[in-house]
Each structure stands twice: as C-alpha cells, then as structure tokens.
Protein backbone atom coordinates (compact mmCIF):
# COMPACT_ATOMS: atom_id res chain seq x y z
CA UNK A 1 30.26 -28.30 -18.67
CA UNK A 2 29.88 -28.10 -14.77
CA UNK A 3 30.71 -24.51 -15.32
CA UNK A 4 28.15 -23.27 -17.57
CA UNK A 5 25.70 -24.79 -15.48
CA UNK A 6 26.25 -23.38 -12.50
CA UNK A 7 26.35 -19.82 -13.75
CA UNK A 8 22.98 -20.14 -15.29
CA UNK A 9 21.58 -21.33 -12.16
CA UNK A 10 22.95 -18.59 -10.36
CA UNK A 11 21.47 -16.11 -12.75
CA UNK A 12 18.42 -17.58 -12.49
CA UNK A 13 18.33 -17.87 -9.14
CA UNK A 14 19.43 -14.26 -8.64
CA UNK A 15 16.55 -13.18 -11.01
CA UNK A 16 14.13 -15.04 -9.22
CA UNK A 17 14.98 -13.61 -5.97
CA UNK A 18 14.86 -9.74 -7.42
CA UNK A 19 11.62 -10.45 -8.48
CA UNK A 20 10.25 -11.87 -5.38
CA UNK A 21 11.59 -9.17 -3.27
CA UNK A 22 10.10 -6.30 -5.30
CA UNK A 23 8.19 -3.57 -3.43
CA UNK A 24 4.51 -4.18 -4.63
CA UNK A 25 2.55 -2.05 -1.41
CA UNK A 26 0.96 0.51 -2.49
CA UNK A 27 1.69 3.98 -0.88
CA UNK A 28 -0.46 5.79 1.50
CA UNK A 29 -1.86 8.36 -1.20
CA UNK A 30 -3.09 5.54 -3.21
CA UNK A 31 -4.48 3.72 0.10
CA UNK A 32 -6.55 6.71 1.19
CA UNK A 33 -7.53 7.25 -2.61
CA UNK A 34 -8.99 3.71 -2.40
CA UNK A 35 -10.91 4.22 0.67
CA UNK A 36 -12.93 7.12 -0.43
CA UNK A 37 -13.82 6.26 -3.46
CA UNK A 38 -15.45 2.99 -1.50
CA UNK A 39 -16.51 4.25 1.20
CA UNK A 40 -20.25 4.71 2.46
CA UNK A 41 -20.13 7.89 4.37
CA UNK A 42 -17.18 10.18 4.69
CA UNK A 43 -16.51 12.69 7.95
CA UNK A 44 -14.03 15.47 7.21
CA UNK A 45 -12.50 18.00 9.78
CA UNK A 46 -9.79 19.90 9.52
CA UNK A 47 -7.06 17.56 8.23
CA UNK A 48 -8.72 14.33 9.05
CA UNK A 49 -11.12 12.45 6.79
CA UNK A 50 -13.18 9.71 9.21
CA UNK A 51 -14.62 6.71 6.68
CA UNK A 52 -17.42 4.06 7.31
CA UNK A 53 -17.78 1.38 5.39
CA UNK A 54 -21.36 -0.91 5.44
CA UNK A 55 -19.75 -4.08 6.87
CA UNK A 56 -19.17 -1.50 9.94
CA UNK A 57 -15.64 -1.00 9.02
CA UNK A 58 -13.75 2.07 9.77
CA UNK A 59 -10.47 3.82 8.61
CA UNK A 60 -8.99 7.28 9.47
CA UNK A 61 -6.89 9.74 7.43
CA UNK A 62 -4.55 12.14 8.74
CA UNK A 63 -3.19 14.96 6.24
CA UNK A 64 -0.36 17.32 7.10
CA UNK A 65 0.24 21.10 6.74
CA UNK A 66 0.88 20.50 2.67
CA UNK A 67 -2.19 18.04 1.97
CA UNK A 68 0.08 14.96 1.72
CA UNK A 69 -1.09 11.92 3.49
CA UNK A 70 0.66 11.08 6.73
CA UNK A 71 -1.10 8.85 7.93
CA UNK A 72 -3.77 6.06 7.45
CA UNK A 73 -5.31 3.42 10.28
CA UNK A 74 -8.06 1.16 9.33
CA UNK A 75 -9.42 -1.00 12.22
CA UNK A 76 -8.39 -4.11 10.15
C-alpha cells in the first residue's frame, strides 16, 4: 500500500514541477510587435525603431543586418 502511494506522489509532484518551470516569456519579436502596435508615436532610423508611450514611457528596438530583432530596452 505504502508503495503505490508514494509513486503517485512522485508523479504528481514531478508533473507539478514541469509545469511550473515552463518557459512562458514571450520572445523579443513578439515584445517589439507589442510595443508598436501600442505605442503613441514611433521614430525609425536605420535599424532602430524609438517608441513613446503617453504615460511618458519609452522603449527602443534594435534590428540586425536580416530584420530580426536583437534587441529591445524599455526604461521599465
């Protein structure tokens, strides 16, 4: 009986534990998606896209050579 027990509580807990530890961030792509589409008033250069947001909130996008994001700083 002891037995039995003691597996299913290790399954569970093993479960439990995979599910908290699950990668849930979003990436960088979707991050800078997000900020344009709410931002007030978008700068653009180059390969760097400067946002404002009305609570006087700022971020900054970085793209590389290819157009993939590489890098994203908010001033949060």
């Amino acid at each position: 009986m002891k037995n039995p027990i003691q597996k299913i509580l290790f399954i569970l807990l093993c479960s439990i534990s995979l599910i908290a530890c699950r990668n849930e961030a979003e990436t960088a792509e979707e991050k800078a998606e997000n900020l344009i589409e709410n931002a007030d008033d978008t700068k653009v250069k180059e390969n760097k896209v400067k946002i404002e947001n009305e609570d006087g909130s700022e971020a900054k996008i970085k793209y590389d050579e290819n157009g993939n994001v590489e890098k994203v700083k908010t001033d949060n």
